[in-house]
N, C-alpha and C. Protein backbone atom coordinates (compact mmCIF):
# COMPACT_ATOMS: atom_id res chain seq x y z
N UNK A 1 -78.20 8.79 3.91
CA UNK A 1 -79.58 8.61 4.30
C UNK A 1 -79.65 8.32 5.80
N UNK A 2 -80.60 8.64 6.64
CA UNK A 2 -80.89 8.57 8.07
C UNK A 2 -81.92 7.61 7.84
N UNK A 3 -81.71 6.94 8.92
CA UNK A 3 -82.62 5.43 8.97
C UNK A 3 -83.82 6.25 9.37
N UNK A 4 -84.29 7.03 10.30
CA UNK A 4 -85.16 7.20 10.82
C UNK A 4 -86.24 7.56 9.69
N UNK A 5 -85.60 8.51 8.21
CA UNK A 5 -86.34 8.68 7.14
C UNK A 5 -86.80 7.90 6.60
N UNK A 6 -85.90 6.61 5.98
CA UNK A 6 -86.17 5.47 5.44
C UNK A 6 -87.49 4.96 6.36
N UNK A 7 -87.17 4.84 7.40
CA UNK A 7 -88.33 3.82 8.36
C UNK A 7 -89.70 4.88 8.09
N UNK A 8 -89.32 6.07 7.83
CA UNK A 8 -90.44 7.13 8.40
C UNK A 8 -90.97 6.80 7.09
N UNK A 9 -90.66 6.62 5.88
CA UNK A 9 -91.00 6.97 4.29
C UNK A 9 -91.87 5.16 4.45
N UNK A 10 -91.31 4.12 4.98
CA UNK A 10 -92.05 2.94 4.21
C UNK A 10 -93.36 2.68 5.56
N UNK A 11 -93.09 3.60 6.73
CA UNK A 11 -94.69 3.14 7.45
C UNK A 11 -95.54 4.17 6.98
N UNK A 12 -95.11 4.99 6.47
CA UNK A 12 -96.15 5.73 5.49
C UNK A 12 -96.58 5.23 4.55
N UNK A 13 -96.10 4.94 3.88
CA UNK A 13 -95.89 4.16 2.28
C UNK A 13 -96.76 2.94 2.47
N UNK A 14 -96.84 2.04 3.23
CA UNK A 14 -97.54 0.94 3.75
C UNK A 14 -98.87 1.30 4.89
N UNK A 15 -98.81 2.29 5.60
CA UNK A 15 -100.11 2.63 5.81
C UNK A 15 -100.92 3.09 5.08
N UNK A 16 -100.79 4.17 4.21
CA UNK A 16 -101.68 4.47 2.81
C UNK A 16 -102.01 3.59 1.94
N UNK A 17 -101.28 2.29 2.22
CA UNK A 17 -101.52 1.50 1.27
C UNK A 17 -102.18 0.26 1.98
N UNK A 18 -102.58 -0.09 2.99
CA UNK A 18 -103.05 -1.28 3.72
C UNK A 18 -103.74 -0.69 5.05
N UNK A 19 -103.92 0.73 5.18
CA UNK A 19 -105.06 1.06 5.56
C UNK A 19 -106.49 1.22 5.47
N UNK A 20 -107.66 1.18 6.35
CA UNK A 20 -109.13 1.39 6.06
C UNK A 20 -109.44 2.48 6.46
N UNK A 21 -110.11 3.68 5.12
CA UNK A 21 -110.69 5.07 5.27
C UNK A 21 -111.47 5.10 4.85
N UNK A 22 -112.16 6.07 5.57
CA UNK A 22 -113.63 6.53 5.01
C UNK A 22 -113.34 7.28 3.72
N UNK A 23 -114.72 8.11 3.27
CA UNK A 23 -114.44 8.84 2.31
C UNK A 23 -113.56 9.75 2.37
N UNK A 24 -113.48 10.46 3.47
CA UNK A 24 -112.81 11.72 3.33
C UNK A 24 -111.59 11.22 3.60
N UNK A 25 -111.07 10.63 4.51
CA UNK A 25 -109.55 10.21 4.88
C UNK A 25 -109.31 9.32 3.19
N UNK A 26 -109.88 8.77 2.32
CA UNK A 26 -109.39 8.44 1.57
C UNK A 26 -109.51 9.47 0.59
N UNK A 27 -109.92 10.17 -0.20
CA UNK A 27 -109.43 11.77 -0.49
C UNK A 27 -108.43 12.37 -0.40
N UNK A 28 -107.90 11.86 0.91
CA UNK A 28 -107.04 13.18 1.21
C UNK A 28 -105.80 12.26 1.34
N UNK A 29 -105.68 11.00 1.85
CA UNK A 29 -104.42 10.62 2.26
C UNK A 29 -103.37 10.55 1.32
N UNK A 30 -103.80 10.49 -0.03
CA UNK A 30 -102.40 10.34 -0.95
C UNK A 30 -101.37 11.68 -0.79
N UNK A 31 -102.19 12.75 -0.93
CA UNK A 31 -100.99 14.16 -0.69
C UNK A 31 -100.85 13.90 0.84
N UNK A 32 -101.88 13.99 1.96
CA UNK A 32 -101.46 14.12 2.66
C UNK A 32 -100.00 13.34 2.92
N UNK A 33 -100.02 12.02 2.60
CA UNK A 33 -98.74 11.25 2.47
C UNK A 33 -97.50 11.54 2.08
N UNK A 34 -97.79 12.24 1.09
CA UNK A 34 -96.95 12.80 -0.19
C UNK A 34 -96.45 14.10 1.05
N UNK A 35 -97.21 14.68 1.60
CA UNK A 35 -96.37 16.02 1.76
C UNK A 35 -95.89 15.17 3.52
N UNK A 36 -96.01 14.55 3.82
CA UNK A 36 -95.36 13.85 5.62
C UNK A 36 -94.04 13.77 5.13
N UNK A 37 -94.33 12.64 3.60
CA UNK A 37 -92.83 12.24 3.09
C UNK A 37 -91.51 13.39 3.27
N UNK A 38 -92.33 14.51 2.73
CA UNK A 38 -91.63 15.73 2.10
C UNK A 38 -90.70 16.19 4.07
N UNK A 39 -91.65 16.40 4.52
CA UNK A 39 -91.49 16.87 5.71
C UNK A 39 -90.48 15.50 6.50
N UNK A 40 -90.83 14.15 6.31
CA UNK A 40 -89.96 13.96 7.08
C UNK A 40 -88.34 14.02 6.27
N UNK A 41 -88.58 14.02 4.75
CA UNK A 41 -87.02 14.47 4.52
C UNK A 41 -86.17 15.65 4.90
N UNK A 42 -87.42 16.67 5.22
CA UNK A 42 -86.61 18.15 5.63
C UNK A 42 -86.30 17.71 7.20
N UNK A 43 -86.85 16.88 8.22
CA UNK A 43 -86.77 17.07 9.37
C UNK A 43 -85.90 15.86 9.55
N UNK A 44 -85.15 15.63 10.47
CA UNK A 44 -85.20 14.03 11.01
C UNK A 44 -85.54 13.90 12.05
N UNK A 45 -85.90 15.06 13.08
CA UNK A 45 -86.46 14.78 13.96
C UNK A 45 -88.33 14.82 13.71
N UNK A 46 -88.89 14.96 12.86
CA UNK A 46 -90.05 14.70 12.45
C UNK A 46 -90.14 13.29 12.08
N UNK A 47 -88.74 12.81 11.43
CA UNK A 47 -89.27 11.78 10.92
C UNK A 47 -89.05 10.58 11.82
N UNK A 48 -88.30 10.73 12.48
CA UNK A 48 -88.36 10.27 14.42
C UNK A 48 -89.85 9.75 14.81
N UNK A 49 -90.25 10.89 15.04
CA UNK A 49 -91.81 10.97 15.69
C UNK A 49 -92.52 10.40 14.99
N UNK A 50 -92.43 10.58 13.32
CA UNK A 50 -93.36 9.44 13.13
C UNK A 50 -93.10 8.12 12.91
N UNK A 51 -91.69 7.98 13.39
CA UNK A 51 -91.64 6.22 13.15
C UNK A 51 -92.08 6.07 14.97
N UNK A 52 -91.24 6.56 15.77
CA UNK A 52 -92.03 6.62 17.09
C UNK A 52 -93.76 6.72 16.93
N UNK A 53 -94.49 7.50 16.31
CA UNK A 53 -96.04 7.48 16.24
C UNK A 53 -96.32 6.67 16.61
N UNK A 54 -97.76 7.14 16.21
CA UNK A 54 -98.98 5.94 15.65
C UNK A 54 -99.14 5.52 14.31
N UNK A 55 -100.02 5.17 13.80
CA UNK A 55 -100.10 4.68 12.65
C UNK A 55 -100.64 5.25 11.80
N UNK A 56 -100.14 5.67 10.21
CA UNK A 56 -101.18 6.63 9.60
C UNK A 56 -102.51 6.41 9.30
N UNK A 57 -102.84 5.50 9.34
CA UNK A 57 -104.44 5.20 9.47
C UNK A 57 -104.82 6.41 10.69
N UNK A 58 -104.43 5.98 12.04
CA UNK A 58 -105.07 6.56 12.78
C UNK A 58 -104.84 8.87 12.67
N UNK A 59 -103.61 8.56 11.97
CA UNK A 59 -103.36 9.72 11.41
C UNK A 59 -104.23 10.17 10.67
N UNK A 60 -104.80 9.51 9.49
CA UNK A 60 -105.65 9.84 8.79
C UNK A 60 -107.29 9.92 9.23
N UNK A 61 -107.58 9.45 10.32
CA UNK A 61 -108.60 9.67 11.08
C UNK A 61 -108.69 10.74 11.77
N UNK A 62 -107.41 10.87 12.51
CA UNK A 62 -107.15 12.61 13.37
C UNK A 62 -107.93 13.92 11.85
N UNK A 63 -107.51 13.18 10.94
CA UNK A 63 -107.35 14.83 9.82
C UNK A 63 -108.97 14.95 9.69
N UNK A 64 -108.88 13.59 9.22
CA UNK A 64 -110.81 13.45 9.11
C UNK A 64 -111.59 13.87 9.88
N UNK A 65 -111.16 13.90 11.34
CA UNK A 65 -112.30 14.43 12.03
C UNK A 65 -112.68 15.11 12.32
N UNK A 66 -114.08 15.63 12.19
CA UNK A 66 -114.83 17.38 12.22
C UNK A 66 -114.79 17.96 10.70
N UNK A 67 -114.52 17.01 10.05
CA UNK A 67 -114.53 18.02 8.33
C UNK A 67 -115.65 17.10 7.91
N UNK A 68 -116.43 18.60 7.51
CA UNK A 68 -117.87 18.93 7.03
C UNK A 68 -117.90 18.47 5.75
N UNK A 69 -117.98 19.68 4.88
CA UNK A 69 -117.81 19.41 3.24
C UNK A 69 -116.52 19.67 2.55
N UNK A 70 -115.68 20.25 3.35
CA UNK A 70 -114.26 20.45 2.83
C UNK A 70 -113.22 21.13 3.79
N UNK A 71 -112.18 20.51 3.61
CA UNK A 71 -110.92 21.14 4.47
C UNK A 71 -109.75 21.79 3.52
N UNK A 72 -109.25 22.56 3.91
CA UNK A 72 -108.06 23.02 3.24
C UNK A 72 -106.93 22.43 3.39
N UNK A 73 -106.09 22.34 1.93
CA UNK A 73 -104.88 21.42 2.36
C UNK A 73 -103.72 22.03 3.34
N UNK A 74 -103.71 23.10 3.59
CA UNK A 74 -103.08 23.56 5.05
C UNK A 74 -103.60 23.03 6.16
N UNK A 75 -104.59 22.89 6.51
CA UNK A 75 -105.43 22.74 7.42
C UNK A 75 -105.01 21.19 7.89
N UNK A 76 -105.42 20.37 6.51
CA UNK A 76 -105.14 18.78 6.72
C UNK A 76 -103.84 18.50 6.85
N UNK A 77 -102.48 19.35 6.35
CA UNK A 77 -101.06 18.86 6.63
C UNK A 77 -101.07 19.26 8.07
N UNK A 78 -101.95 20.51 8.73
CA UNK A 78 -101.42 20.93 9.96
C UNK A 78 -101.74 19.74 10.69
N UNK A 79 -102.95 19.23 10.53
CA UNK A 79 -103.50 18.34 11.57
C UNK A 79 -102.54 16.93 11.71
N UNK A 80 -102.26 16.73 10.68
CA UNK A 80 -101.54 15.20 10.46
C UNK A 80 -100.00 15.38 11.06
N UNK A 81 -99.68 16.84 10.62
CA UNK A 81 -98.21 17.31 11.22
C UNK A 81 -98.68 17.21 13.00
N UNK A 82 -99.07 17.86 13.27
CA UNK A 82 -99.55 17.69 14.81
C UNK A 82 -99.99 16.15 15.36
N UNK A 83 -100.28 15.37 14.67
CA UNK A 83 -100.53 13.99 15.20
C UNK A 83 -99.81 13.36 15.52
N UNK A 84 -98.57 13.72 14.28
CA UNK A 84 -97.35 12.78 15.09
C UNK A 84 -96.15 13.95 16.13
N UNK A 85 -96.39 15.23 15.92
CA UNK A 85 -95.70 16.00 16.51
C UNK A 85 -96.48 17.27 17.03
N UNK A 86 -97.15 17.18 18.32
CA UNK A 86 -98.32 18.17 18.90
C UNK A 86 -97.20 19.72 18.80
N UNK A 87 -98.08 20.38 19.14
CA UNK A 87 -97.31 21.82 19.26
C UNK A 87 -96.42 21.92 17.89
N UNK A 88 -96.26 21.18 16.53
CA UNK A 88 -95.41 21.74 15.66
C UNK A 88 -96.49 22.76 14.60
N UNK A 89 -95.79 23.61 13.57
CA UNK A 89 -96.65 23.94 12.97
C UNK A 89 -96.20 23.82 11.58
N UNK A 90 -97.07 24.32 10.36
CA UNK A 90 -96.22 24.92 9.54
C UNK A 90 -96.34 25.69 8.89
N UNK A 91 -95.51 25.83 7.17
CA UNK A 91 -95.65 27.30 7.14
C UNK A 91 -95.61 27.33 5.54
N UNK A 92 -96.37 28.09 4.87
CA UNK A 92 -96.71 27.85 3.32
C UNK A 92 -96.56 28.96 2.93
N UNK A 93 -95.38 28.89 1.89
CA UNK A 93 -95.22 30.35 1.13
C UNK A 93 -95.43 30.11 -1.04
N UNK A 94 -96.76 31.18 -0.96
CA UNK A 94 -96.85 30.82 -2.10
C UNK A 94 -96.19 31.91 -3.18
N UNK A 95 -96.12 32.25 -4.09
CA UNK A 95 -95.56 32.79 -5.25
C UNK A 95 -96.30 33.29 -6.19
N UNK A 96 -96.45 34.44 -7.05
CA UNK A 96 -97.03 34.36 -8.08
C UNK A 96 -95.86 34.39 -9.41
N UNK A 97 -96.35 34.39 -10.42
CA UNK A 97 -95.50 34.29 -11.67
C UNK A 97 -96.41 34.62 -12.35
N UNK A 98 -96.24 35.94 -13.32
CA UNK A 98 -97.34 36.74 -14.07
C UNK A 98 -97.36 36.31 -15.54
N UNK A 99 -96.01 36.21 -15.88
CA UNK A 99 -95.69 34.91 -16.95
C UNK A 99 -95.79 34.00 -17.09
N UNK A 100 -95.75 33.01 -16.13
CA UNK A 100 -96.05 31.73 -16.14
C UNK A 100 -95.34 30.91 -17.58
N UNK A 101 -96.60 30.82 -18.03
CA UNK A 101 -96.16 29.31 -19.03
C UNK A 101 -95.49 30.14 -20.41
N UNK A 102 -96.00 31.23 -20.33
CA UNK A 102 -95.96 31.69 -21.36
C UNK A 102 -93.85 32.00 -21.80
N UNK A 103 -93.64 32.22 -20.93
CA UNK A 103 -91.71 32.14 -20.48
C UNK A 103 -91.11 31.25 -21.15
N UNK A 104 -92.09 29.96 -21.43
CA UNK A 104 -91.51 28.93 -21.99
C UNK A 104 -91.40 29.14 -23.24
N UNK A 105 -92.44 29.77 -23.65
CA UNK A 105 -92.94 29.77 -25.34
C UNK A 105 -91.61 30.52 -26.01
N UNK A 106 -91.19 30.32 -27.36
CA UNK A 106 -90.64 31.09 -28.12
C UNK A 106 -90.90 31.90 -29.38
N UNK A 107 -90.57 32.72 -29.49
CA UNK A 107 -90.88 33.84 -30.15
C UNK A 107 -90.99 33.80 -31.61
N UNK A 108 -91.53 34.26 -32.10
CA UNK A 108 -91.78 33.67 -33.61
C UNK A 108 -90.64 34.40 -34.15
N UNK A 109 -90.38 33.52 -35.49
CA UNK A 109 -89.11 33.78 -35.71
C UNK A 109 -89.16 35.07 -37.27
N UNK A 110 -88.27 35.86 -36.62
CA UNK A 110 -88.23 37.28 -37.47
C UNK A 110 -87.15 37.65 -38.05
N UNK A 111 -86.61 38.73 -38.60
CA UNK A 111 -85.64 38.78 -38.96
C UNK A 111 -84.71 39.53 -37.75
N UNK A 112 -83.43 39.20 -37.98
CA UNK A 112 -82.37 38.85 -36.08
C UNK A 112 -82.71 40.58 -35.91
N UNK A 113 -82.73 40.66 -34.50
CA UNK A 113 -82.64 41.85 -33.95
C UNK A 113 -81.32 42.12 -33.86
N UNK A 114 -80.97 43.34 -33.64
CA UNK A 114 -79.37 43.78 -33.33
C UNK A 114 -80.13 43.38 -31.26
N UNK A 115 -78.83 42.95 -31.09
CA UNK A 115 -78.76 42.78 -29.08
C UNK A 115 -77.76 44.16 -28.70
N UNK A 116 -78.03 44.76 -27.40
CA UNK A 116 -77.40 45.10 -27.23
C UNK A 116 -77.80 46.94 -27.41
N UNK A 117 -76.95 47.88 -27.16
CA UNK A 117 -77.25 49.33 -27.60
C UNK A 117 -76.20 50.03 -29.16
N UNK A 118 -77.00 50.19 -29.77
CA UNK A 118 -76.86 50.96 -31.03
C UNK A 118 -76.35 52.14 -31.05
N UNK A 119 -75.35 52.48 -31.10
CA UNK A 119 -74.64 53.87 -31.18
C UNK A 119 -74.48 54.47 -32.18
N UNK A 120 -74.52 55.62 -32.47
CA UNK A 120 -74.43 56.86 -33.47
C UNK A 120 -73.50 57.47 -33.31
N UNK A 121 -71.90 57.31 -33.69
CA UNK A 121 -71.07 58.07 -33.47
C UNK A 121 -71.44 59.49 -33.94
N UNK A 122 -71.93 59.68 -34.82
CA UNK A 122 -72.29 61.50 -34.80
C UNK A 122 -72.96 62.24 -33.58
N UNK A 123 -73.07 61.59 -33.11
CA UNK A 123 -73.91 62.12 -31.98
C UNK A 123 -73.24 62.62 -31.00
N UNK A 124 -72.06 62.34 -30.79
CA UNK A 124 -70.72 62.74 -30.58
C UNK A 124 -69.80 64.32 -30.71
N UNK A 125 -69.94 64.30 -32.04
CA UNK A 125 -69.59 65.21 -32.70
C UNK A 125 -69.91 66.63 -32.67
């Protein structure tokens, strides 16, 4: 473990939790929190900057400000990522899965299939 994570994970952890937000900064700060965490485990130099920062309160004010009736959660990680580290960005890759849940399910039970390919030695012949 890198100290700088540890330090970076509990002034997060304790600003979300003994900070004052408005509506919208309180909305948003639990993921937003949740995904800093994430980020400062991938980085350590992110997670540097935000023990160097400011405080997530005031973090959570940066995200808040200028949002109308709704922000996107890209939008709000960019801003909070940039508060403690200007000029960084990031980058969201999503997935589809056409199966989904259904992958999980199992198949009703029939009589056994043969696996595998079925050969006709006459066919041969």
């Amino acid at each position: 473990m890198n100290a700088y994570r540890d330090e970076a994970l509990k002034k997060l952890r304790e600003g979300a939790k003994n900070g004052h937000y408005d509506r919208h900064a309180q909305a948003m700060k639990d993921s937003v929190r949740a995904t800093l965490e994430n980020f400062c485990s991938q980085d350590e130099e992110f997670a540097q900057a935000v023990v160097q920062g400011g405080s997530f309160e005031d973090c959570m004010k940066a995200v808040a400000k200028g949002v109308g009736q709704s922000i996107s959660d890209l939008d709000a990680y960019r801003k909070a990522v940039q508060f403690f580290f200007p000029g960084a960005e990031i980058r969201m890759q999503m997935t589809i899965d056409l199966v989904g849940a259904a992958a999980g399910e199992e198949e009703p039970k029939t009589e056994a299939k043969p696996s595998g390919i079925l050969l006709d030695f006459t066919q041969f012949l």
